[in-house]
N, C-alpha and C. Protein backbone atom coordinates (compact mmCIF):
# COMPACT_ATOMS: atom_id res chain seq x y z
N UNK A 1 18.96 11.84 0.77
CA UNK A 1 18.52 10.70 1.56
C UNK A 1 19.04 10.79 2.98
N UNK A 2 20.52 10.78 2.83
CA UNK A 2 20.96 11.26 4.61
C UNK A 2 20.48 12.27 4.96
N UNK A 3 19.59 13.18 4.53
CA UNK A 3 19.18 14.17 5.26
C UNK A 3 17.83 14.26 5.83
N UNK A 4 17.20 13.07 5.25
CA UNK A 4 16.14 12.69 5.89
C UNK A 4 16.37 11.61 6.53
N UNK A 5 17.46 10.61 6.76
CA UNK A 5 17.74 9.77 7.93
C UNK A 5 18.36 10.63 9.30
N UNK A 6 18.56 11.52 8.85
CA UNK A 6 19.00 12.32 10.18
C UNK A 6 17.75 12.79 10.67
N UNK A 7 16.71 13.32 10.29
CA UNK A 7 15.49 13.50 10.98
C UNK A 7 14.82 12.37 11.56
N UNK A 8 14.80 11.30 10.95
CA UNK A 8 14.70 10.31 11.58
C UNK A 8 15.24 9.97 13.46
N UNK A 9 16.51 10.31 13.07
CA UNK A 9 16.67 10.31 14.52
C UNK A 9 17.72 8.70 14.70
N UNK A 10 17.78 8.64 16.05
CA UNK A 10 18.48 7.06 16.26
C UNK A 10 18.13 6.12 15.81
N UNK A 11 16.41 6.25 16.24
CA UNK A 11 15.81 4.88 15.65
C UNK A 11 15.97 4.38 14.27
N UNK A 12 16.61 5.05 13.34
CA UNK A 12 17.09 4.54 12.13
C UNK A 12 17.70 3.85 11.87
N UNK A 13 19.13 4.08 13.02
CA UNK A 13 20.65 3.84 13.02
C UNK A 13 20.10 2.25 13.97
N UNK A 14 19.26 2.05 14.81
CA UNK A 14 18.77 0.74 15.94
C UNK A 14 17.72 0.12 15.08
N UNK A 15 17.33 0.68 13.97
CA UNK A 15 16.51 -0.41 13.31
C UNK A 15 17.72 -1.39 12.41
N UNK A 16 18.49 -0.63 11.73
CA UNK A 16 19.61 -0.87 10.79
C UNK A 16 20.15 -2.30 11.65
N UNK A 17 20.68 -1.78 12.72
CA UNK A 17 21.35 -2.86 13.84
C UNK A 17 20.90 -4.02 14.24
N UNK A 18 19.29 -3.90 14.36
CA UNK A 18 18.23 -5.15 14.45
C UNK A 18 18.45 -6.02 13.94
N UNK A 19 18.24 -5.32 12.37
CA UNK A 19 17.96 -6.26 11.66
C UNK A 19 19.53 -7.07 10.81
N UNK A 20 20.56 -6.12 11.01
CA UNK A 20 21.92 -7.17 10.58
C UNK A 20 22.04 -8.06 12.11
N UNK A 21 22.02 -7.70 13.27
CA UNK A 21 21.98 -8.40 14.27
C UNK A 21 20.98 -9.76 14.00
N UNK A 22 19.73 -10.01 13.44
CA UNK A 22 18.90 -10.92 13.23
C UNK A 22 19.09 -11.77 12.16
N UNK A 23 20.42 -11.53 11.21
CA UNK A 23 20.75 -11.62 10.02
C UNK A 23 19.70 -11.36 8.99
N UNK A 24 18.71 -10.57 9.19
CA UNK A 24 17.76 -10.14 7.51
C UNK A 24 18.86 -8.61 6.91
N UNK A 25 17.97 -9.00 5.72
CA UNK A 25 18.54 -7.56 4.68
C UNK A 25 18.28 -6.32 5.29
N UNK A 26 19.36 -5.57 5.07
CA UNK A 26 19.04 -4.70 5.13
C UNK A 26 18.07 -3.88 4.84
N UNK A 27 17.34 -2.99 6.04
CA UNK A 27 15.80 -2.48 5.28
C UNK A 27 16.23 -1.08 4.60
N UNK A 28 15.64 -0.74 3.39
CA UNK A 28 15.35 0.35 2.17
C UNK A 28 14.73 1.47 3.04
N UNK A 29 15.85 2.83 2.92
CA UNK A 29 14.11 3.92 3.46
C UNK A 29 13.99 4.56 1.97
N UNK A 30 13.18 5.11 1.34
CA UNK A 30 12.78 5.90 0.47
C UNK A 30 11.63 7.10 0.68
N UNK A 31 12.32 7.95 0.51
CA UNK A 31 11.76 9.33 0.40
C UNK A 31 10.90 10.02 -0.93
N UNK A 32 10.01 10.40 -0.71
CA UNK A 32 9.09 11.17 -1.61
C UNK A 32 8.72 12.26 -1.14
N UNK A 33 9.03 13.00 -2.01
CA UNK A 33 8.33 14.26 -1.94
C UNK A 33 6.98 14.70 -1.95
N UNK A 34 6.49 15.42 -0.61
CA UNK A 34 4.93 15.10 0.05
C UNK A 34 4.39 13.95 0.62
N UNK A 35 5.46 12.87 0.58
CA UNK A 35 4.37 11.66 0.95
C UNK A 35 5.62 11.08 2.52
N UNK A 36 6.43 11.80 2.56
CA UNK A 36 7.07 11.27 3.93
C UNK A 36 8.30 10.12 3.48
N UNK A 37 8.40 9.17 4.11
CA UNK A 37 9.63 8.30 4.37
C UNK A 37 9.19 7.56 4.22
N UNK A 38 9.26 5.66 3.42
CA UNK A 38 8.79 4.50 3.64
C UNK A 38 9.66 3.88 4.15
N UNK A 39 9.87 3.00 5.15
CA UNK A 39 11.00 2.32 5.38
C UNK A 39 10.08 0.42 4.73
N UNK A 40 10.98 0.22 3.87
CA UNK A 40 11.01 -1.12 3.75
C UNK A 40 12.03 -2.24 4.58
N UNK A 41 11.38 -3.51 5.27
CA UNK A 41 11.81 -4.05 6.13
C UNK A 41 11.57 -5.63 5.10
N UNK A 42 12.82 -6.42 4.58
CA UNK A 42 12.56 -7.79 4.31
C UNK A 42 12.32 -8.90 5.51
N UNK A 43 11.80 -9.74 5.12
CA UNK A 43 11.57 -11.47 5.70
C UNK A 43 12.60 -12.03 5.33
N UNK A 44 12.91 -12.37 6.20
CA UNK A 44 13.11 -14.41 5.53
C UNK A 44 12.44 -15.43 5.04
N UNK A 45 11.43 -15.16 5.10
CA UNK A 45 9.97 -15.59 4.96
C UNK A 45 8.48 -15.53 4.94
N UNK A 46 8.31 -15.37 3.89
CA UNK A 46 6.94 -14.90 3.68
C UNK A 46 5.97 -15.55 4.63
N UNK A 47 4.97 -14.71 5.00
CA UNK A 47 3.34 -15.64 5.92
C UNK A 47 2.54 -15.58 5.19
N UNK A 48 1.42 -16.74 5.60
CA UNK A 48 0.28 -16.78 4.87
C UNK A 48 -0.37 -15.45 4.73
N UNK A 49 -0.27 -14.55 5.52
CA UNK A 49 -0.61 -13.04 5.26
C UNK A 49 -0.23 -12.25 4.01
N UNK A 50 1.05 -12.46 3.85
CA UNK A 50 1.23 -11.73 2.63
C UNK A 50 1.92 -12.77 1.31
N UNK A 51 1.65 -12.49 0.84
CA UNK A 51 1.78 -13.27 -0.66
C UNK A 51 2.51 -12.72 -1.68
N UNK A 52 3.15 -12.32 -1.95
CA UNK A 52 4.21 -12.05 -3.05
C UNK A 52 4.09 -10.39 -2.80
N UNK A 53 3.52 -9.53 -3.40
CA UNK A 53 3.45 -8.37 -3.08
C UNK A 53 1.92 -7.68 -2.58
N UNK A 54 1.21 -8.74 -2.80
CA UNK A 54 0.20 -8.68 -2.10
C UNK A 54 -0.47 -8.65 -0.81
N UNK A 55 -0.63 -6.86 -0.25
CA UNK A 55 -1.16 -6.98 1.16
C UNK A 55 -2.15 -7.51 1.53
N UNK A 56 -2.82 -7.69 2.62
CA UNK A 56 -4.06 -7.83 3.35
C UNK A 56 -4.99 -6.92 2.73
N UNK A 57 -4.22 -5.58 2.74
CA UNK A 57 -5.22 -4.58 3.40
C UNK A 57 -5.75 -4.31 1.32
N UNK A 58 -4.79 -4.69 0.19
CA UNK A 58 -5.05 -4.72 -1.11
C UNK A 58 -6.44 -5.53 -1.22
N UNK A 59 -6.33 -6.96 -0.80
CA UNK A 59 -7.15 -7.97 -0.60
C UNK A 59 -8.33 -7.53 -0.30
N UNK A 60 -8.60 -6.33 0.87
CA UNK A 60 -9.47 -5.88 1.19
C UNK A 60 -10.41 -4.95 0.29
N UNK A 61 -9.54 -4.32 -0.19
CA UNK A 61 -10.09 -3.50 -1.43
C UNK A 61 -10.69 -4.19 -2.53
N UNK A 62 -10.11 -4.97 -2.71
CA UNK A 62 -10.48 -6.09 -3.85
C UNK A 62 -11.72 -6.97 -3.80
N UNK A 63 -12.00 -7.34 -2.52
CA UNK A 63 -13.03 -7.79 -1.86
C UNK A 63 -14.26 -6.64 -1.95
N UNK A 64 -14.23 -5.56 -1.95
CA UNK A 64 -15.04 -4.57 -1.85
C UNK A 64 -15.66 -4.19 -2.66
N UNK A 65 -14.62 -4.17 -3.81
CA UNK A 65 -15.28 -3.64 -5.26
C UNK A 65 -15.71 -4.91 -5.97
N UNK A 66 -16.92 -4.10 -6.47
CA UNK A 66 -17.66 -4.90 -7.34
C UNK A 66 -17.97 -4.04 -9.16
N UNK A 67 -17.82 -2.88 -8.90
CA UNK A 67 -17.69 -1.86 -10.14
C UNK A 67 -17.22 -0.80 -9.91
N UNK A 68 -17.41 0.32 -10.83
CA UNK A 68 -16.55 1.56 -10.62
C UNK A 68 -17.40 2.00 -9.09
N UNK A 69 -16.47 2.30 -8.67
CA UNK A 69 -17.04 3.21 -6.88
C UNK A 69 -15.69 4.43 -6.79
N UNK A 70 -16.48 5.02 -5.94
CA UNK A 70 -15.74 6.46 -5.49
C UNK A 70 -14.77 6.22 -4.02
N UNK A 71 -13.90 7.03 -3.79
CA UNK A 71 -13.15 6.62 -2.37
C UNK A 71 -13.81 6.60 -1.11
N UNK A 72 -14.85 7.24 -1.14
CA UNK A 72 -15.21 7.63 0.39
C UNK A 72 -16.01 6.49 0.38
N UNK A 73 -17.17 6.02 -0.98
CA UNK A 73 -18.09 4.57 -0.67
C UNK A 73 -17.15 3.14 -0.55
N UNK A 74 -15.91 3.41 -0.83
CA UNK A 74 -15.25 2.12 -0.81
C UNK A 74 -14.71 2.37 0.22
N UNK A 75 -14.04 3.50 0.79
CA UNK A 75 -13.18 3.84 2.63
C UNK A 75 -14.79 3.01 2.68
N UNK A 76 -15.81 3.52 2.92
CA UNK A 76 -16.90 3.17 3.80
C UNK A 76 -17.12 1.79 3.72
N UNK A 77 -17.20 1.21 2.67
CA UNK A 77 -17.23 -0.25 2.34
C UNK A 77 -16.39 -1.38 2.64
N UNK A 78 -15.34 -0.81 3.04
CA UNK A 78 -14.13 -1.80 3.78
C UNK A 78 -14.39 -1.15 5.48
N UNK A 79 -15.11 -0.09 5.54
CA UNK A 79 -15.25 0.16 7.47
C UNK A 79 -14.41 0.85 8.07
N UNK A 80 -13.55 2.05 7.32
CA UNK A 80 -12.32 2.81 8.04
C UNK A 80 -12.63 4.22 7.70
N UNK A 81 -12.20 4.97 8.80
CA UNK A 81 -12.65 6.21 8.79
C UNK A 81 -11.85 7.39 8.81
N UNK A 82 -10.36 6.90 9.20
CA UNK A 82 -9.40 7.91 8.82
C UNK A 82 -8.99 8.03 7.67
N UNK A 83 -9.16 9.13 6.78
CA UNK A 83 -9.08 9.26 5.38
C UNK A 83 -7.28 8.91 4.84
N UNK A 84 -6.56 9.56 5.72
CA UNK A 84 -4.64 9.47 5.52
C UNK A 84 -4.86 8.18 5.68
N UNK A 85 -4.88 7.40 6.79
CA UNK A 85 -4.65 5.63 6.79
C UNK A 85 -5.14 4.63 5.47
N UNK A 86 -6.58 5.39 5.17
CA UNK A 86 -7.11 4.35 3.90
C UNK A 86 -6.56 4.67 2.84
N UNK A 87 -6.25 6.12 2.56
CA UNK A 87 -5.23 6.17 1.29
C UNK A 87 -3.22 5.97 1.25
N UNK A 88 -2.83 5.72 2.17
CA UNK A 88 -1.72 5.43 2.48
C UNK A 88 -1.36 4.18 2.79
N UNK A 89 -2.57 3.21 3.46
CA UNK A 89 -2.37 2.00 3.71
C UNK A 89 -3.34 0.99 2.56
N UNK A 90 -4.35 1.44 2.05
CA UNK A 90 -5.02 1.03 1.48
C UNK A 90 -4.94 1.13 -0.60
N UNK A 91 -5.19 2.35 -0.52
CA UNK A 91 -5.71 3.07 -1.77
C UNK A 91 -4.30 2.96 -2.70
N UNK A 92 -3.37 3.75 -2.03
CA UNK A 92 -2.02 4.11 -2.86
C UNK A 92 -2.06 2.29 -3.16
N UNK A 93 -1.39 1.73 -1.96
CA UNK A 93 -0.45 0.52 -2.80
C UNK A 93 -1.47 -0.53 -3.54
N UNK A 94 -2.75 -0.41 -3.47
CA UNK A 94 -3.59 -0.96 -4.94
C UNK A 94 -3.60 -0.37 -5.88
N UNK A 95 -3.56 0.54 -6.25
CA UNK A 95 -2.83 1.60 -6.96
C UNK A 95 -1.33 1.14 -7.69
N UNK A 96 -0.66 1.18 -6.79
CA UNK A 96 0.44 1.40 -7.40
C UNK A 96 1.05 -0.11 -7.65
N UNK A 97 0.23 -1.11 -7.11
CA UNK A 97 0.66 -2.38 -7.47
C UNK A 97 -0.35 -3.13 -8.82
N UNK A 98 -0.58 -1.96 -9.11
CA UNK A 98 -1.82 -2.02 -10.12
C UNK A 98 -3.20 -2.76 -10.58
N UNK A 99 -3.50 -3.15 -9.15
CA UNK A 99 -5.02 -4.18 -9.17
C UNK A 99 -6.32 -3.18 -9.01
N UNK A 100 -6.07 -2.00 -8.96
CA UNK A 100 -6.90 -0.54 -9.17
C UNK A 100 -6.65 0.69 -10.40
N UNK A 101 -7.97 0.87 -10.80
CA UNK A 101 -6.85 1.88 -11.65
C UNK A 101 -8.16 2.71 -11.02
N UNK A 102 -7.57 4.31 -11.47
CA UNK A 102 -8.73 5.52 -11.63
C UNK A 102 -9.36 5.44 -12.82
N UNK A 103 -10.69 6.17 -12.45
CA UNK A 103 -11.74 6.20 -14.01
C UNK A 103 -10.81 7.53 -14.45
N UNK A 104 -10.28 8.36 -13.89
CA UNK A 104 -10.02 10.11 -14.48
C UNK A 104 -8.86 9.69 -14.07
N UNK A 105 -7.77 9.31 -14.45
CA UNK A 105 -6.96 9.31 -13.95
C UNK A 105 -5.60 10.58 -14.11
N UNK A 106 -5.91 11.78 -15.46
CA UNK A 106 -5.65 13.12 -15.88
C UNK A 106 -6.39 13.55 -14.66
N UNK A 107 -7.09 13.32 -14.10
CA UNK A 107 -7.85 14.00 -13.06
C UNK A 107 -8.17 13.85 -11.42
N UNK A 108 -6.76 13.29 -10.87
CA UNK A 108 -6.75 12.62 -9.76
C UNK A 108 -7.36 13.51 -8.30
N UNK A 109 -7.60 14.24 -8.44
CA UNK A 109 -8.44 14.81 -7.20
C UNK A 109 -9.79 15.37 -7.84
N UNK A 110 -10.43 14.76 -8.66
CA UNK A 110 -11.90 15.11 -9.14
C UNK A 110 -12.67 14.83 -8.42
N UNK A 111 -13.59 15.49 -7.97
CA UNK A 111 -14.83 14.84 -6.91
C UNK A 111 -15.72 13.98 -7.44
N UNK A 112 -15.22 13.60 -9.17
CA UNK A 112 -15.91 12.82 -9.61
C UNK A 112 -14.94 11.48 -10.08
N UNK A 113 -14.16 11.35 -9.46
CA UNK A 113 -13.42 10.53 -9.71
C UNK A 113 -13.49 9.10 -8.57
N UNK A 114 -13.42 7.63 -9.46
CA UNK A 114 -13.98 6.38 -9.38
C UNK A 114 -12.89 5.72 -9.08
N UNK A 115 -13.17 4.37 -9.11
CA UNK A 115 -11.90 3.32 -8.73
C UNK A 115 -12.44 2.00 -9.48
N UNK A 116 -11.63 1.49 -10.02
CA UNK A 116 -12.04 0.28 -11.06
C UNK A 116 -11.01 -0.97 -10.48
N UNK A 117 -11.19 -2.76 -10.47
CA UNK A 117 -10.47 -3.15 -10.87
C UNK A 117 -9.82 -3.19 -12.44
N UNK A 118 -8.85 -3.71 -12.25
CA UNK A 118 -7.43 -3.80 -13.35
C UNK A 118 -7.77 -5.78 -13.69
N UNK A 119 -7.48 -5.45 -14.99
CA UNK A 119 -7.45 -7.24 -14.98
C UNK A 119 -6.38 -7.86 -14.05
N UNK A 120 -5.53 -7.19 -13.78
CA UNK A 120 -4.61 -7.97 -12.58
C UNK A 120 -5.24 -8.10 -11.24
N UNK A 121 -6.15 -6.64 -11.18
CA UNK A 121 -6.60 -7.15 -9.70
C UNK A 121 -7.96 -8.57 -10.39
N UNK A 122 -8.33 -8.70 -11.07
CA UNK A 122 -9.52 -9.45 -11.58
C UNK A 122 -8.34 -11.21 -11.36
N UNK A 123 -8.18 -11.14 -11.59
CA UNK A 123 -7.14 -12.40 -12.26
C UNK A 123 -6.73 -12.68 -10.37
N UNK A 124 -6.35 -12.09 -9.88
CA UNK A 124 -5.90 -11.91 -8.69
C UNK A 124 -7.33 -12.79 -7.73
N UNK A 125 -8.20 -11.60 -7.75
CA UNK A 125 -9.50 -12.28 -7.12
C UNK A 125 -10.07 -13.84 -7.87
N UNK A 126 -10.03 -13.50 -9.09
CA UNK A 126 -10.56 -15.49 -9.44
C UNK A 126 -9.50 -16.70 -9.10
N UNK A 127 -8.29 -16.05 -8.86
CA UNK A 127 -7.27 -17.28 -8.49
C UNK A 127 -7.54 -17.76 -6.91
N UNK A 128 -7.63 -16.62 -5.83
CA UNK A 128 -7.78 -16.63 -4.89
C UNK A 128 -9.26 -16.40 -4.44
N UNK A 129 -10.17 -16.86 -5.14
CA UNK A 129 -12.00 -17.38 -4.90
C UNK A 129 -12.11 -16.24 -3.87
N UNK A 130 -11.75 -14.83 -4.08
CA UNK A 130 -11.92 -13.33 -3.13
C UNK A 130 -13.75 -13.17 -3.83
């Protein structure tokens, strides 16, 4: 972990400082292998924007699908065109917050591979009339 906060650089050590200076928690970085650095940053308070662990940009996805669809008709269907941004900002954390699942999911880079809601993302959209 310190060895990827040292690539990081200062700005690690001046984010750290911010935020005990502002009194919030301390922010989380976590490292994965192939996927880069996340730095998690807490609130004090949640906004009407985000909702428990629920992003915007989840919301968006959720809004989109209506049955099984493929990534590039749903990137296209929410309107974004950089493929890294929609699966990094978009795709993964519906995914991994589980309101998406894969149809192949033994088969995650299939060119035939779909995207479904999850009864959580279902339950999710009828609470919030998405």
């Amino acid at each position: 972990m310190y060895g990827m906060m040292e690539k990081l650089g200062r700005g690690s050590v001046l984010i750290r400082e911010a935020c005990k200076n502002q009194g919030l928690p301390t922010p989380q970085w976590k490292s994965e292998k192939g996927r880069g650095v996340t730095l998690t940053l807490y609130a004090t308070e949640v906004t009407g924007e985000v909702t428990g662990e629920v992003t915007g940009e989840v919301v968006r996805i959720l809004e989109a699908m209506h049955d099984e669809i493929s990534r590039r008709d749903l990137q296209k269907a929410i309107g974004l065109k950089h493929d890294d941004h929609f699966r990094n900002a978009y795709l993964l954390p519906a995914l991994e917050g589980g309101y998406i699942e894969m149809t192949l999911p033994d088969k995650p880079n299939s060119r035939f591979q779909k995207y479904r809601m999850t009864p959580k993302g279902r339950a999710l959209v009828e609470s919030n009339g998405l």
